[in-house]
PDB file of N, CA and C in Angstrom:
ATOM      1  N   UNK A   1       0.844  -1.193   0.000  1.00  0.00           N
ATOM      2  CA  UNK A   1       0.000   0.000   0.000  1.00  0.00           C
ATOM      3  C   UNK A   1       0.883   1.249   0.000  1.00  0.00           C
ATOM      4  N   UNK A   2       0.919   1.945  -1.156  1.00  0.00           N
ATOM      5  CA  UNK A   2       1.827   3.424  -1.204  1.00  0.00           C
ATOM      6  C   UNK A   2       1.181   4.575  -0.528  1.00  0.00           C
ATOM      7  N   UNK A   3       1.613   4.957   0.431  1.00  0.00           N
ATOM      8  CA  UNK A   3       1.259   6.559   0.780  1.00  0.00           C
ATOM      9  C   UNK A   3       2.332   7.486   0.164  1.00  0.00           C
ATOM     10  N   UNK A   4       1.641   8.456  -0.015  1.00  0.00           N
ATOM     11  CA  UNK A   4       2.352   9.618  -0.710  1.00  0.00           C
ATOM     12  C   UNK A   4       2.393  10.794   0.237  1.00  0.00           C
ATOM     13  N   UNK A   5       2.901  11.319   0.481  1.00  0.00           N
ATOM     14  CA  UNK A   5       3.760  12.439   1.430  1.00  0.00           C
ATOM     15  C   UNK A   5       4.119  13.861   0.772  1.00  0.00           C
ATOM     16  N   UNK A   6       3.115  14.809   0.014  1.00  0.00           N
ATOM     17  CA  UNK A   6       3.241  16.116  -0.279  1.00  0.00           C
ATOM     18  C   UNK A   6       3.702  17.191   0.985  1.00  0.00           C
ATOM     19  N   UNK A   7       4.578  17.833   0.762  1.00  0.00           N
ATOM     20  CA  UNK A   7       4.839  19.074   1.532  1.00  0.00           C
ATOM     21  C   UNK A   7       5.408  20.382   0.849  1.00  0.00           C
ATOM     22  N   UNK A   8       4.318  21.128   0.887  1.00  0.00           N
ATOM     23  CA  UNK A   8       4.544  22.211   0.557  1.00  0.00           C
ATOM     24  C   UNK A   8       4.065  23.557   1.087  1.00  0.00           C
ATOM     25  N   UNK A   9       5.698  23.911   0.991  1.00  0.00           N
ATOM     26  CA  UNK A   9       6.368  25.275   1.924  1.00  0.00           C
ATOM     27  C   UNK A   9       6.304  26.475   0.913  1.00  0.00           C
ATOM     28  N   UNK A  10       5.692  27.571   0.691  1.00  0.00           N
ATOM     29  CA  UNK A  10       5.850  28.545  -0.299  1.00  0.00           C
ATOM     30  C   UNK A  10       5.685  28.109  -1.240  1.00  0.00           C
ATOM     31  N   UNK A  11       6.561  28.361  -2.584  1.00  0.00           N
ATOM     32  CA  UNK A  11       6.417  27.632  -3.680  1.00  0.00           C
ATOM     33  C   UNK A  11       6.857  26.206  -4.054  1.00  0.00           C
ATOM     34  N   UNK A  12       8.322  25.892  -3.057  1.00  0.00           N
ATOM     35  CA  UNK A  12       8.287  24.706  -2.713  1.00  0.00           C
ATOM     36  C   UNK A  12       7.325  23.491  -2.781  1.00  0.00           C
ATOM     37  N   UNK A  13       7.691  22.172  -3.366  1.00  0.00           N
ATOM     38  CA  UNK A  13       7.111  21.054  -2.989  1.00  0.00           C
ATOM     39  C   UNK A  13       7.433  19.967  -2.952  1.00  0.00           C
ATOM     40  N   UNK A  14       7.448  19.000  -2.035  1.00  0.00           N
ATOM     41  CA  UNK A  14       8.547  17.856  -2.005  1.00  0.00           C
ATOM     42  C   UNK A  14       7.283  16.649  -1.846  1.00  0.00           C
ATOM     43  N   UNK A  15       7.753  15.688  -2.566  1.00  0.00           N
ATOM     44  CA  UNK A  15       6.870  14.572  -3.075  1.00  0.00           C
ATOM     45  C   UNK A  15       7.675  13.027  -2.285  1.00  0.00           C
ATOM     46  N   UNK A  16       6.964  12.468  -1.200  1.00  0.00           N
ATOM     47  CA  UNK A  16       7.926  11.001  -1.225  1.00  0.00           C
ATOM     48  C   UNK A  16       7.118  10.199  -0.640  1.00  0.00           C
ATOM     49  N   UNK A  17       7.397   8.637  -1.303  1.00  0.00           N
ATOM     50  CA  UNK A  17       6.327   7.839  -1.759  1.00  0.00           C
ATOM     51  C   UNK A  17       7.011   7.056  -0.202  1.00  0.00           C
ATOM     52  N   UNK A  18       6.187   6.116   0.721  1.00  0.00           N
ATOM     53  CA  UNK A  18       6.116   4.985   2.003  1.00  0.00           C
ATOM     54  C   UNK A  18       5.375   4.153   1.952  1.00  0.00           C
ATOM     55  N   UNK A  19       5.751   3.234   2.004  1.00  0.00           N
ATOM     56  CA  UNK A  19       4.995   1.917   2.132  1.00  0.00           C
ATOM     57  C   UNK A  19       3.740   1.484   3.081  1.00  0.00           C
ATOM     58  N   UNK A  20       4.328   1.944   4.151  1.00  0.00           N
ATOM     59  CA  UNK A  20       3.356   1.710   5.331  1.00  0.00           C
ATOM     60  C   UNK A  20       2.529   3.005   6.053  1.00  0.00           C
ATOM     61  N   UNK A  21       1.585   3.089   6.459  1.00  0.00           N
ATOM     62  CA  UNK A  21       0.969   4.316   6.807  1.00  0.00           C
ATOM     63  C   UNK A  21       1.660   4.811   8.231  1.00  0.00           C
ATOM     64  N   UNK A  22       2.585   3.840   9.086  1.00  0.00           N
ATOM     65  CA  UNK A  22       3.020   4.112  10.095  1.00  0.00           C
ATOM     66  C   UNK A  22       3.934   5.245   9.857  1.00  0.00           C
ATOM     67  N   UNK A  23       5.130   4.229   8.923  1.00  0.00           N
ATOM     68  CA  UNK A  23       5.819   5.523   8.684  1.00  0.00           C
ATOM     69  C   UNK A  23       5.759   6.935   7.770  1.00  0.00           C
ATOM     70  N   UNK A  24       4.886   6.442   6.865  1.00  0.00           N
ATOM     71  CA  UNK A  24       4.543   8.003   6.615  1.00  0.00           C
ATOM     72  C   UNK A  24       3.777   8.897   7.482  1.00  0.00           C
ATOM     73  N   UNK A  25       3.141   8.704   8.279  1.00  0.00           N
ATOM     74  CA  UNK A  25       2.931   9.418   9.593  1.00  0.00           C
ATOM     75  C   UNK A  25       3.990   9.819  10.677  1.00  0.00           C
ATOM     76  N   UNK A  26       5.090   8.893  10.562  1.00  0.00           N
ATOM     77  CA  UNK A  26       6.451   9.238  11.166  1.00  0.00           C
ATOM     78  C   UNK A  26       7.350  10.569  10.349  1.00  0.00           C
ATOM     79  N   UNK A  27       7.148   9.974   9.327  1.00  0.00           N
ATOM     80  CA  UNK A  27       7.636  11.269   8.282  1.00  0.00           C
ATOM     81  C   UNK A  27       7.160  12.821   8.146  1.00  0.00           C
ATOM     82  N   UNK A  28       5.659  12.527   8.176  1.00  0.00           N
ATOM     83  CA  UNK A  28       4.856  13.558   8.197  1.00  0.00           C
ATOM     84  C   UNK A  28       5.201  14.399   9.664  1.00  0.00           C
ATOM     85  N   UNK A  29       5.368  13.531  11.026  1.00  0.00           N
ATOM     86  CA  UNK A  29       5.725  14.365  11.967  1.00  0.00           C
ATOM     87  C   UNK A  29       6.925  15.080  12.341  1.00  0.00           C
ATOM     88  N   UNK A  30       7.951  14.221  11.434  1.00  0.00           N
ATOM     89  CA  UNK A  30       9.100  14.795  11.684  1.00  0.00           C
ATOM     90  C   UNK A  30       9.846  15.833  10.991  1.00  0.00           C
ATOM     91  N   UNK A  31       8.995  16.286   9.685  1.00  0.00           N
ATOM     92  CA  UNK A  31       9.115  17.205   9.041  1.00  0.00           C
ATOM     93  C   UNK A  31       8.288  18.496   9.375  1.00  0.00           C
ATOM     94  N   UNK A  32       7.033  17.846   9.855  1.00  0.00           N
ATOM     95  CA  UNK A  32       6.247  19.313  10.292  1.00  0.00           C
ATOM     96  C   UNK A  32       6.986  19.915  11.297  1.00  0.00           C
ATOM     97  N   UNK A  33       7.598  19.293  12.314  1.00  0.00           N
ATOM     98  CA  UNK A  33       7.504  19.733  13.317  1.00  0.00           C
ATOM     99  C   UNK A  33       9.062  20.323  13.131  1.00  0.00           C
ATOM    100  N   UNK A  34      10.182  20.097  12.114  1.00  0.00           N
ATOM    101  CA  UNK A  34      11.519  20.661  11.388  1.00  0.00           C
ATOM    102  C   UNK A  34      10.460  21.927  10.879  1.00  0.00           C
ATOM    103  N   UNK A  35       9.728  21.843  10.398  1.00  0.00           N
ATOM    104  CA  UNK A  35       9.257  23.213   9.529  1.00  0.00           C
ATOM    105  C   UNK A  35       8.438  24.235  10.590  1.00  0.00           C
ATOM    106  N   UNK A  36       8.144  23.925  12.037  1.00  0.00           N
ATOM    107  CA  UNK A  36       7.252  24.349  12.696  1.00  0.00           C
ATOM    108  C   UNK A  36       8.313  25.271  13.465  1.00  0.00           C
ATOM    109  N   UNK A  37       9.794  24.485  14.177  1.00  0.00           N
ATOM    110  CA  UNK A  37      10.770  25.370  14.100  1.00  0.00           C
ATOM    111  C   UNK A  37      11.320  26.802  13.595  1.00  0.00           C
ATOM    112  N   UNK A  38      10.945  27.039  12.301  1.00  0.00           N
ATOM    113  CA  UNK A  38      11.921  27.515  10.919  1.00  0.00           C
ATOM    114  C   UNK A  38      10.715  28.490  10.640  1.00  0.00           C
ATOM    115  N   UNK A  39       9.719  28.676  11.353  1.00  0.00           N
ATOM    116  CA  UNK A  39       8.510  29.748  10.670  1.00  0.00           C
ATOM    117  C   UNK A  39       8.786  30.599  10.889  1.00  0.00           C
ATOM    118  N   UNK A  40       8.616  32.280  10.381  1.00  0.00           N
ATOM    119  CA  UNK A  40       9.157  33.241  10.927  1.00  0.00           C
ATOM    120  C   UNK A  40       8.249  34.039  11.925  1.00  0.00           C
ATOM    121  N   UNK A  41       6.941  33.496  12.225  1.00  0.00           N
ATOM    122  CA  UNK A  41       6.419  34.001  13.507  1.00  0.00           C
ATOM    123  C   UNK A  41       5.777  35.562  12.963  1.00  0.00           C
ATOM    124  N   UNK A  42       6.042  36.346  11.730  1.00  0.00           N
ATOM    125  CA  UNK A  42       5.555  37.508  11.680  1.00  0.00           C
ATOM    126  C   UNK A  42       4.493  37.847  10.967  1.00  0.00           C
ATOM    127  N   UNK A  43       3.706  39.240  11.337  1.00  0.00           N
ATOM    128  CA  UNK A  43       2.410  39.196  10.836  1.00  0.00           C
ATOM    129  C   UNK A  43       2.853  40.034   9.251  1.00  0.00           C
ATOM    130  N   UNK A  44       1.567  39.748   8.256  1.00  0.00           N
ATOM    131  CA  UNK A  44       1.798  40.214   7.247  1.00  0.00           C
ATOM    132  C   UNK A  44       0.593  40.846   7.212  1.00  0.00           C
ATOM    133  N   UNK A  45       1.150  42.424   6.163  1.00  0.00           N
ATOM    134  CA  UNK A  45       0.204  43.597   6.181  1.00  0.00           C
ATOM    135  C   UNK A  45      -0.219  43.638   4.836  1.00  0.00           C
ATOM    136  N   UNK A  46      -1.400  42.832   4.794  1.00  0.00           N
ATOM    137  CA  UNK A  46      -1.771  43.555   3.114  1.00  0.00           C
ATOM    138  C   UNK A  46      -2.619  44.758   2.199  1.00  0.00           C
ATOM    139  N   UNK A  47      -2.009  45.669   3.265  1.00  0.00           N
ATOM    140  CA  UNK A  47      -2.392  46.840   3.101  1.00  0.00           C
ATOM    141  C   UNK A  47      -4.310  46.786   3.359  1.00  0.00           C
ATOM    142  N   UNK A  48      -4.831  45.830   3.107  1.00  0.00           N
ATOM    143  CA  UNK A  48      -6.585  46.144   3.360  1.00  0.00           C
ATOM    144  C   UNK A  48      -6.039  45.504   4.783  1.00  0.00           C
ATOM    145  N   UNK A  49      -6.382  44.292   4.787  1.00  0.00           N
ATOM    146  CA  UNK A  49      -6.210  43.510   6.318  1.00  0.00           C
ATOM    147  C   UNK A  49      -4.695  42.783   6.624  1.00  0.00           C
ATOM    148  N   UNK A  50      -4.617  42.751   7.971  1.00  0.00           N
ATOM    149  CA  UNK A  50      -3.331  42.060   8.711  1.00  0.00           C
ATOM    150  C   UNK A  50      -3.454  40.984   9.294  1.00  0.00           C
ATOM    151  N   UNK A  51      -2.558  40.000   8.478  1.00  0.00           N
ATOM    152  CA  UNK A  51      -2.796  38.591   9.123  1.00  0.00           C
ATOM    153  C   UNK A  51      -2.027  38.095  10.239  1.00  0.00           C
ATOM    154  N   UNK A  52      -2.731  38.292  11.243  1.00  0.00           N
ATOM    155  CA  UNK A  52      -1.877  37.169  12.486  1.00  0.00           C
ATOM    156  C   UNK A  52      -0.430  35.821  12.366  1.00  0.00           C
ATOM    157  N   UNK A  53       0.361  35.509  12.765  1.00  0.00           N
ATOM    158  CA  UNK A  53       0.979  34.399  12.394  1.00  0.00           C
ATOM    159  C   UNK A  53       0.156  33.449  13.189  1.00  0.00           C
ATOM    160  N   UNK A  54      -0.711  33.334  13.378  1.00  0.00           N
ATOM    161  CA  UNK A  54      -1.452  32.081  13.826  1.00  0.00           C
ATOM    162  C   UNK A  54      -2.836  31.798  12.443  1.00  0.00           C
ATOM    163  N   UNK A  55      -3.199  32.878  11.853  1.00  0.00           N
ATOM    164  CA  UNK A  55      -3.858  33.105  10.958  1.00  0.00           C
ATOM    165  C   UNK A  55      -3.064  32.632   9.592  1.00  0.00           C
ATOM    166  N   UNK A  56      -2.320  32.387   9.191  1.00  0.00           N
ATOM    167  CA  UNK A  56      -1.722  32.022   8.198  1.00  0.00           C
ATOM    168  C   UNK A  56      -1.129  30.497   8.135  1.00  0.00           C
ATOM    169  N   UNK A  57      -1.094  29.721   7.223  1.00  0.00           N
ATOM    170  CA  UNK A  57      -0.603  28.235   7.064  1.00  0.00           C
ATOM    171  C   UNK A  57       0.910  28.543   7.022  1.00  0.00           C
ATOM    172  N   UNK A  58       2.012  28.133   6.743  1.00  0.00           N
ATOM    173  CA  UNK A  58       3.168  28.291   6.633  1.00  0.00           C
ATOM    174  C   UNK A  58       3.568  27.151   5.986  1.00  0.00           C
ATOM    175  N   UNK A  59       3.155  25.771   6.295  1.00  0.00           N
ATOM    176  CA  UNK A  59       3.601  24.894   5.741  1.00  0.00           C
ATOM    177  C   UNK A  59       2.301  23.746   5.354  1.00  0.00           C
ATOM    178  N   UNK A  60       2.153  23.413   4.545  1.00  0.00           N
ATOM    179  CA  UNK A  60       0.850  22.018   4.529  1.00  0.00           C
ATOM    180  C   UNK A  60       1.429  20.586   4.072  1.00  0.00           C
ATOM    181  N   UNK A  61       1.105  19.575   5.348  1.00  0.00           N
ATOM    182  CA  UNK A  61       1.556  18.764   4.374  1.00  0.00           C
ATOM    183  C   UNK A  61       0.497  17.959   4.592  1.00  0.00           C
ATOM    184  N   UNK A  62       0.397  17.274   3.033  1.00  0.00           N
ATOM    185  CA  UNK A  62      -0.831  16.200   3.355  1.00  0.00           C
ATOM    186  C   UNK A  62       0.013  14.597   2.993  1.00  0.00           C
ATOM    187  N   UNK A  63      -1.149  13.481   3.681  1.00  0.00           N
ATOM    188  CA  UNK A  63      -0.836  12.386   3.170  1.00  0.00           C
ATOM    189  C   UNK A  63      -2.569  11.838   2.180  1.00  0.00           C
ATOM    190  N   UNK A  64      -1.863  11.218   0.923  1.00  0.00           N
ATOM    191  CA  UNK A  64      -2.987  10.725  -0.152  1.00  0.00           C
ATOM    192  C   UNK A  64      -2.350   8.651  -0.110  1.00  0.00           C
ATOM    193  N   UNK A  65      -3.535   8.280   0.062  1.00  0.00           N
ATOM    194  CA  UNK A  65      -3.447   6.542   0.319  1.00  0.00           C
ATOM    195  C   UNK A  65      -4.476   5.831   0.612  1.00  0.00           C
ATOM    196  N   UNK A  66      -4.382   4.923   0.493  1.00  0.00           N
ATOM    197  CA  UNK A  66      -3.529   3.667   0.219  1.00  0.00           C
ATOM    198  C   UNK A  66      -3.322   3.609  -1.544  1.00  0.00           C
ATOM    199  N   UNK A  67      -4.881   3.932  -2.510  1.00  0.00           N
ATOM    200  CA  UNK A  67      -4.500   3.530  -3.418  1.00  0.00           C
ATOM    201  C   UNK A  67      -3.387   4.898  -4.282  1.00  0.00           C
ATOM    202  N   UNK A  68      -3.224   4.126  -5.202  1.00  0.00           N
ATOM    203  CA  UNK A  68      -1.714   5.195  -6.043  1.00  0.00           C
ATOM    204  C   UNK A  68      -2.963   6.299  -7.210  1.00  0.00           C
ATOM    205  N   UNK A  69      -4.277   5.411  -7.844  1.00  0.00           N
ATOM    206  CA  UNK A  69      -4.768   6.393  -8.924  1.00  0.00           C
ATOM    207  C   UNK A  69      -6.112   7.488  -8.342  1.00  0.00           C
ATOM    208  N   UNK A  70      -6.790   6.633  -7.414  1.00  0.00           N
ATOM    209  CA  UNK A  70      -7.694   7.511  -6.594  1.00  0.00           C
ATOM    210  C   UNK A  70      -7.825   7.210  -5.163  1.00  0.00           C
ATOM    211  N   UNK A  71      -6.740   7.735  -4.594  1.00  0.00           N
ATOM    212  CA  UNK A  71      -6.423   7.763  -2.998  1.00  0.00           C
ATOM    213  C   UNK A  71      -7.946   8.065  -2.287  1.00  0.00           C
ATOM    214  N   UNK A  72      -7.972   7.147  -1.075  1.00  0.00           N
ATOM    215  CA  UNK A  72      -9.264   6.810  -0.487  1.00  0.00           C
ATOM    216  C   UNK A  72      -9.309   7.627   0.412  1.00  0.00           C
ATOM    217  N   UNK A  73      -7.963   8.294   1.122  1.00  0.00           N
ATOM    218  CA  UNK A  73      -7.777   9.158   2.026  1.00  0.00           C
ATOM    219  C   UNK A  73      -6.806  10.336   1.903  1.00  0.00           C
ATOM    220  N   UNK A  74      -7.596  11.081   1.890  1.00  0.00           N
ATOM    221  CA  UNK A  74      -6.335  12.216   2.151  1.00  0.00           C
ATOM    222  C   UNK A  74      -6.498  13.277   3.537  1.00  0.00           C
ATOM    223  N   UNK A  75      -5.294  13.256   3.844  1.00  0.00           N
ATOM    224  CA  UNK A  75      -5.597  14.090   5.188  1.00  0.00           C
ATOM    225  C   UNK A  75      -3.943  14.564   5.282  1.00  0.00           C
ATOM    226  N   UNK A  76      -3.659  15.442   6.348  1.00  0.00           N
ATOM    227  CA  UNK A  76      -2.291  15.969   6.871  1.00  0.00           C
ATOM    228  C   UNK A  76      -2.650  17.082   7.882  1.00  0.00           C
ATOM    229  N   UNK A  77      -1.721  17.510   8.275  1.00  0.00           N
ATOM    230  CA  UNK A  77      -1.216  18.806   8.949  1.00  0.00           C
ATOM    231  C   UNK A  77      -0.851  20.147   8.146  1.00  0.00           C
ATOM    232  N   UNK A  78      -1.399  21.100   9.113  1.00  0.00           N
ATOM    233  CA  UNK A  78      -1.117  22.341   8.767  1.00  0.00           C
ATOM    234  C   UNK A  78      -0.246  22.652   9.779  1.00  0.00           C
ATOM    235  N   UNK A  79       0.967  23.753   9.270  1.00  0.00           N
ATOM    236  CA  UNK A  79       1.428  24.303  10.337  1.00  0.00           C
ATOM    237  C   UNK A  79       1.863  25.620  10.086  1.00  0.00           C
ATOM    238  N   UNK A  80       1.213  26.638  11.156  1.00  0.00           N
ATOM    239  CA  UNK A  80       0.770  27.641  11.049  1.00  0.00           C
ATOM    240  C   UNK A  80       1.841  28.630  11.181  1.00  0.00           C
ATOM    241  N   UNK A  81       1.966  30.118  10.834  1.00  0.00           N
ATOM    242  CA  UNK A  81       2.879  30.861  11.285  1.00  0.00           C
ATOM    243  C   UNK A  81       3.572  31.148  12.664  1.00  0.00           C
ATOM    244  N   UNK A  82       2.791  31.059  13.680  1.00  0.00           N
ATOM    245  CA  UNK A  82       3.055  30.782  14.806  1.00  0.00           C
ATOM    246  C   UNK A  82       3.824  29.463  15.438  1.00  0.00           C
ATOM    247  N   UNK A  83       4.122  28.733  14.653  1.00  0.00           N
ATOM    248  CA  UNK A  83       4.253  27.140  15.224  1.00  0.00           C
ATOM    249  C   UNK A  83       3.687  26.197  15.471  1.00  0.00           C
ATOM    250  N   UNK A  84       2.130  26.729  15.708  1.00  0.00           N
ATOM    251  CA  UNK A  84       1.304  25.585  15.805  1.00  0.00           C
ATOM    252  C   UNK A  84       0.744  24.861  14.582  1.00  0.00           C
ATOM    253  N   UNK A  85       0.292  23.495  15.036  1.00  0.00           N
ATOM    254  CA  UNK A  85      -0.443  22.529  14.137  1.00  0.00           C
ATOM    255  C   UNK A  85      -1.424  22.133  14.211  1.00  0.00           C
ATOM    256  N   UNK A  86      -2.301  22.152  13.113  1.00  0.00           N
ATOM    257  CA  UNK A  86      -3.733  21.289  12.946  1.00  0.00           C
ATOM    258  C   UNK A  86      -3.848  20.467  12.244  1.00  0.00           C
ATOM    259  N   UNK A  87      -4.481  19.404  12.752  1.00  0.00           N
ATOM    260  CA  UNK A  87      -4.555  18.306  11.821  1.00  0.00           C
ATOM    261  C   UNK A  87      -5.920  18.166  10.765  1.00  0.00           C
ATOM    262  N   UNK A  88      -5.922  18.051   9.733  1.00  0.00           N
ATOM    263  CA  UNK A  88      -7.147  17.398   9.242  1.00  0.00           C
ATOM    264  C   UNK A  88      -7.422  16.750   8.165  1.00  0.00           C
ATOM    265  N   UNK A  89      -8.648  16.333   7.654  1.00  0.00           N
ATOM    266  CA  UNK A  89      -9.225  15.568   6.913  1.00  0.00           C
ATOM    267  C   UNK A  89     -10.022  16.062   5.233  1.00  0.00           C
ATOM    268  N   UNK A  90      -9.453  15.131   4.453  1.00  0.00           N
ATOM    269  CA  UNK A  90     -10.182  15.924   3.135  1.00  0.00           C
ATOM    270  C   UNK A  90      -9.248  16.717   2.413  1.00  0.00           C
ATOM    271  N   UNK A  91      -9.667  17.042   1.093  1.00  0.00           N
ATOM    272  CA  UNK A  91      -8.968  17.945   0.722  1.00  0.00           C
ATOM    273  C   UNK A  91      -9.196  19.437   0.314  1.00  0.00           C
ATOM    274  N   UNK A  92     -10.361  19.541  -0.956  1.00  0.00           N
ATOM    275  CA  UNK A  92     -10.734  20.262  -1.215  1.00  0.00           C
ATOM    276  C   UNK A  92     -11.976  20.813   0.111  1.00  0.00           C
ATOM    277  N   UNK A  93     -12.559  20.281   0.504  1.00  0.00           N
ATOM    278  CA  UNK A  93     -13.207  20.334   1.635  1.00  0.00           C
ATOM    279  C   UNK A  93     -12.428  19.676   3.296  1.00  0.00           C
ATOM    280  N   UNK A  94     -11.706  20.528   3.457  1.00  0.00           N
ATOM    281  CA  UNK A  94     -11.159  20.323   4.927  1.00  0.00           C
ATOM    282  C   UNK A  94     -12.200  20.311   6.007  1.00  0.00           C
ATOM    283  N   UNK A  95     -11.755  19.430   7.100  1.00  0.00           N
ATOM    284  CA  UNK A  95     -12.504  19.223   8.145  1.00  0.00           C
ATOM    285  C   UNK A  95     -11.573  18.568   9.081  1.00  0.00           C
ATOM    286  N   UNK A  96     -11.228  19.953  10.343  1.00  0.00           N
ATOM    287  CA  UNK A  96      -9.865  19.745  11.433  1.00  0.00           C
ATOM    288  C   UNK A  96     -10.383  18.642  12.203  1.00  0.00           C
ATOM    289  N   UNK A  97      -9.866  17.880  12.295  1.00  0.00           N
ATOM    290  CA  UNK A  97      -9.209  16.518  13.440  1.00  0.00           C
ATOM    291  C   UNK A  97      -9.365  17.436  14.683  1.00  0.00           C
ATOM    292  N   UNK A  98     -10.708  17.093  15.271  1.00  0.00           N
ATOM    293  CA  UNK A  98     -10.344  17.724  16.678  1.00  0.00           C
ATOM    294  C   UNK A  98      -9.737  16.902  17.793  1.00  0.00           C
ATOM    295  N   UNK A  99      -8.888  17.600  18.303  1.00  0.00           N
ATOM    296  CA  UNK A  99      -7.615  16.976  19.707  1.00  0.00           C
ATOM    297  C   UNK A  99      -8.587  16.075  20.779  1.00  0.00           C
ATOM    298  N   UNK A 100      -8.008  15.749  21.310  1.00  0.00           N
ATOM    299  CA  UNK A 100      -8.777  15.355  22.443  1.00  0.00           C
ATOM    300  C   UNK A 100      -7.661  15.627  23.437  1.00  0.00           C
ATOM    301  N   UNK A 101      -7.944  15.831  24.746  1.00  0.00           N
ATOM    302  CA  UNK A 101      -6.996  16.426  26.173  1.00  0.00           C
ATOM    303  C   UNK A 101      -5.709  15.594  25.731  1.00  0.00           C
ATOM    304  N   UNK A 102      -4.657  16.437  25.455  1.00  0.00           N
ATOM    305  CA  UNK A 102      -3.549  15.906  25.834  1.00  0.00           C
ATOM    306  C   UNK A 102      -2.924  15.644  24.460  1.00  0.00           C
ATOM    307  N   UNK A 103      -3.721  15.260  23.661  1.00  0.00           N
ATOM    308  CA  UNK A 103      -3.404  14.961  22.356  1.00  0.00           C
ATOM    309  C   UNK A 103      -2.646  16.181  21.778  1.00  0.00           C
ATOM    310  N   UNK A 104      -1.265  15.603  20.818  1.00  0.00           N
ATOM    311  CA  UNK A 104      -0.678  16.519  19.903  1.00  0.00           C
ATOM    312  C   UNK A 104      -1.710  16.648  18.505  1.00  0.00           C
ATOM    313  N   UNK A 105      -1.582  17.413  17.557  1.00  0.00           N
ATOM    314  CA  UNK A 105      -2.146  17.208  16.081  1.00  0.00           C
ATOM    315  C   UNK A 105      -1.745  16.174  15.661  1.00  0.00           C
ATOM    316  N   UNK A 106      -0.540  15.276  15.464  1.00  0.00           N
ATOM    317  CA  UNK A 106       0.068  14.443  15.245  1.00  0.00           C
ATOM    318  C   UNK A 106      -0.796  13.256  15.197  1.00  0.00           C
ATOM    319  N   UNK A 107      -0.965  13.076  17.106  1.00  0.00           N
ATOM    320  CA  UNK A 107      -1.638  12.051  17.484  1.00  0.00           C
ATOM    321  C   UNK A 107      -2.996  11.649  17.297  1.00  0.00           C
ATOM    322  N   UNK A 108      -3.410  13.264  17.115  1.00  0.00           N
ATOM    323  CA  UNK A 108      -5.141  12.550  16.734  1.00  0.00           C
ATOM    324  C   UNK A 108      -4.719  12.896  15.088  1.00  0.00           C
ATOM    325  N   UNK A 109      -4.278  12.673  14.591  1.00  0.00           N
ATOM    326  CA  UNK A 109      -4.045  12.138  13.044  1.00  0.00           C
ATOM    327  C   UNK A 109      -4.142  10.720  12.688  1.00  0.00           C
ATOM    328  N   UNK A 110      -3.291  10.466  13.848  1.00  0.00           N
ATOM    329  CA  UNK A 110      -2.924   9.133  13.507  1.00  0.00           C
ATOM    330  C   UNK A 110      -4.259   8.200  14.076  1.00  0.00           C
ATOM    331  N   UNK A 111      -4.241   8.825  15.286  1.00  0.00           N
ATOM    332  CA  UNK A 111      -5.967   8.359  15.818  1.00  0.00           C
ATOM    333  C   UNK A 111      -6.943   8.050  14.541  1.00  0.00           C
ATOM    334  N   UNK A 112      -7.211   9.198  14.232  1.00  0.00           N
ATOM    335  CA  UNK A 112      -8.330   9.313  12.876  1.00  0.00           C
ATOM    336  C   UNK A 112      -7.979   8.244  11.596  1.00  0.00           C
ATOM    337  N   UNK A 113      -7.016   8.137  11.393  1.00  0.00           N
ATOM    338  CA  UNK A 113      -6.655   7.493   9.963  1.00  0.00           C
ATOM    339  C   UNK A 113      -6.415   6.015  10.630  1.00  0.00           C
ATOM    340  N   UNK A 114      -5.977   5.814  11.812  1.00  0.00           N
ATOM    341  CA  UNK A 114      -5.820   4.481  11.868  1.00  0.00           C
ATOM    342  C   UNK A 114      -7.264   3.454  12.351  1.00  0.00           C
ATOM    343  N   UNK A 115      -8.211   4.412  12.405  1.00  0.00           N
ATOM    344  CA  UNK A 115     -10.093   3.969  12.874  1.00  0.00           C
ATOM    345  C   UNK A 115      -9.840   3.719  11.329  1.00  0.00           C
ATOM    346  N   UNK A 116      -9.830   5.046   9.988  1.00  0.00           N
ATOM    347  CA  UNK A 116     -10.343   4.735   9.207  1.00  0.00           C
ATOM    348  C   UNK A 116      -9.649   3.638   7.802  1.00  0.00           C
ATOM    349  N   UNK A 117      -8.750   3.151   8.239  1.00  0.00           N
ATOM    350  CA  UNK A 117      -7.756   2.354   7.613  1.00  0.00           C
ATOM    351  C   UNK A 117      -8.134   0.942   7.801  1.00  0.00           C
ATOM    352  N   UNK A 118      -8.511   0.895   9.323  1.00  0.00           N
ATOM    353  CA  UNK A 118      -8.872  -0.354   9.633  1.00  0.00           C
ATOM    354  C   UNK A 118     -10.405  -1.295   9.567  1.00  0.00           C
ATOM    355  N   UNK A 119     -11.353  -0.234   9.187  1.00  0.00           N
ATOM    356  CA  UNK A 119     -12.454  -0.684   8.762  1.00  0.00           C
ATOM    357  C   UNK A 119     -12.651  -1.657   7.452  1.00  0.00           C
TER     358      UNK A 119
END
């Protein structure tokens, strides 16, 4: 089963294919959270309105899988100007992975996809 691993930073985009959904969820965390580091935290003025760095994405990465021509799932992390992350579901129509106490974005990712993997 191929998962595919999009991340894209600005115009940037980096593409890499995993076998198992474990580790592309390993991948997916260990890059967001390299890119969650590296944000520059500042607000941008576009002359009408000013966006917060919590208001802005900075980095998205999604995962598309199991199948390779019409992936059954797609979901990933956002990570925001501020540093923080949300997780969610869908693509063109997003719908955030809500946390539960204690939970990273990470974890209820993996929560969510591993209910819906295993059905």
């Amino acid at each position: 089963m191929p998962w595919k691993l999009t991340v894209r930073t600005g115009p940037r985009v980096e593409r890499t294919r995993l076998a198992q959904l474990d580790a592309a969820l390993d991948a997916l965390e260990r890059r967001a959270q390299e890119l969650a580091r590296e944000v520059p935290n500042k607000p941008i003025d576009a002359k009408i309105q000013r966006f917060e760095p919590s208001a802005q994405v900075s980095a998205r990465l999604e995962l598309a899988g199991p199948e390779r021509m019409v992936p059954s799932v797609r979901a990933g992390v956002d990570v925001r100007g501020d540093g923080s992350t949300e997780a969610y579901l869908g693509r063109v129509r997003r719908e955030v992975v809500e946390q539960r106490r204690g939970e990273t974005a990470y974890k209820a990712l993996r929560r969510v996809l591993s209910m819906m993997t295993s059905e």
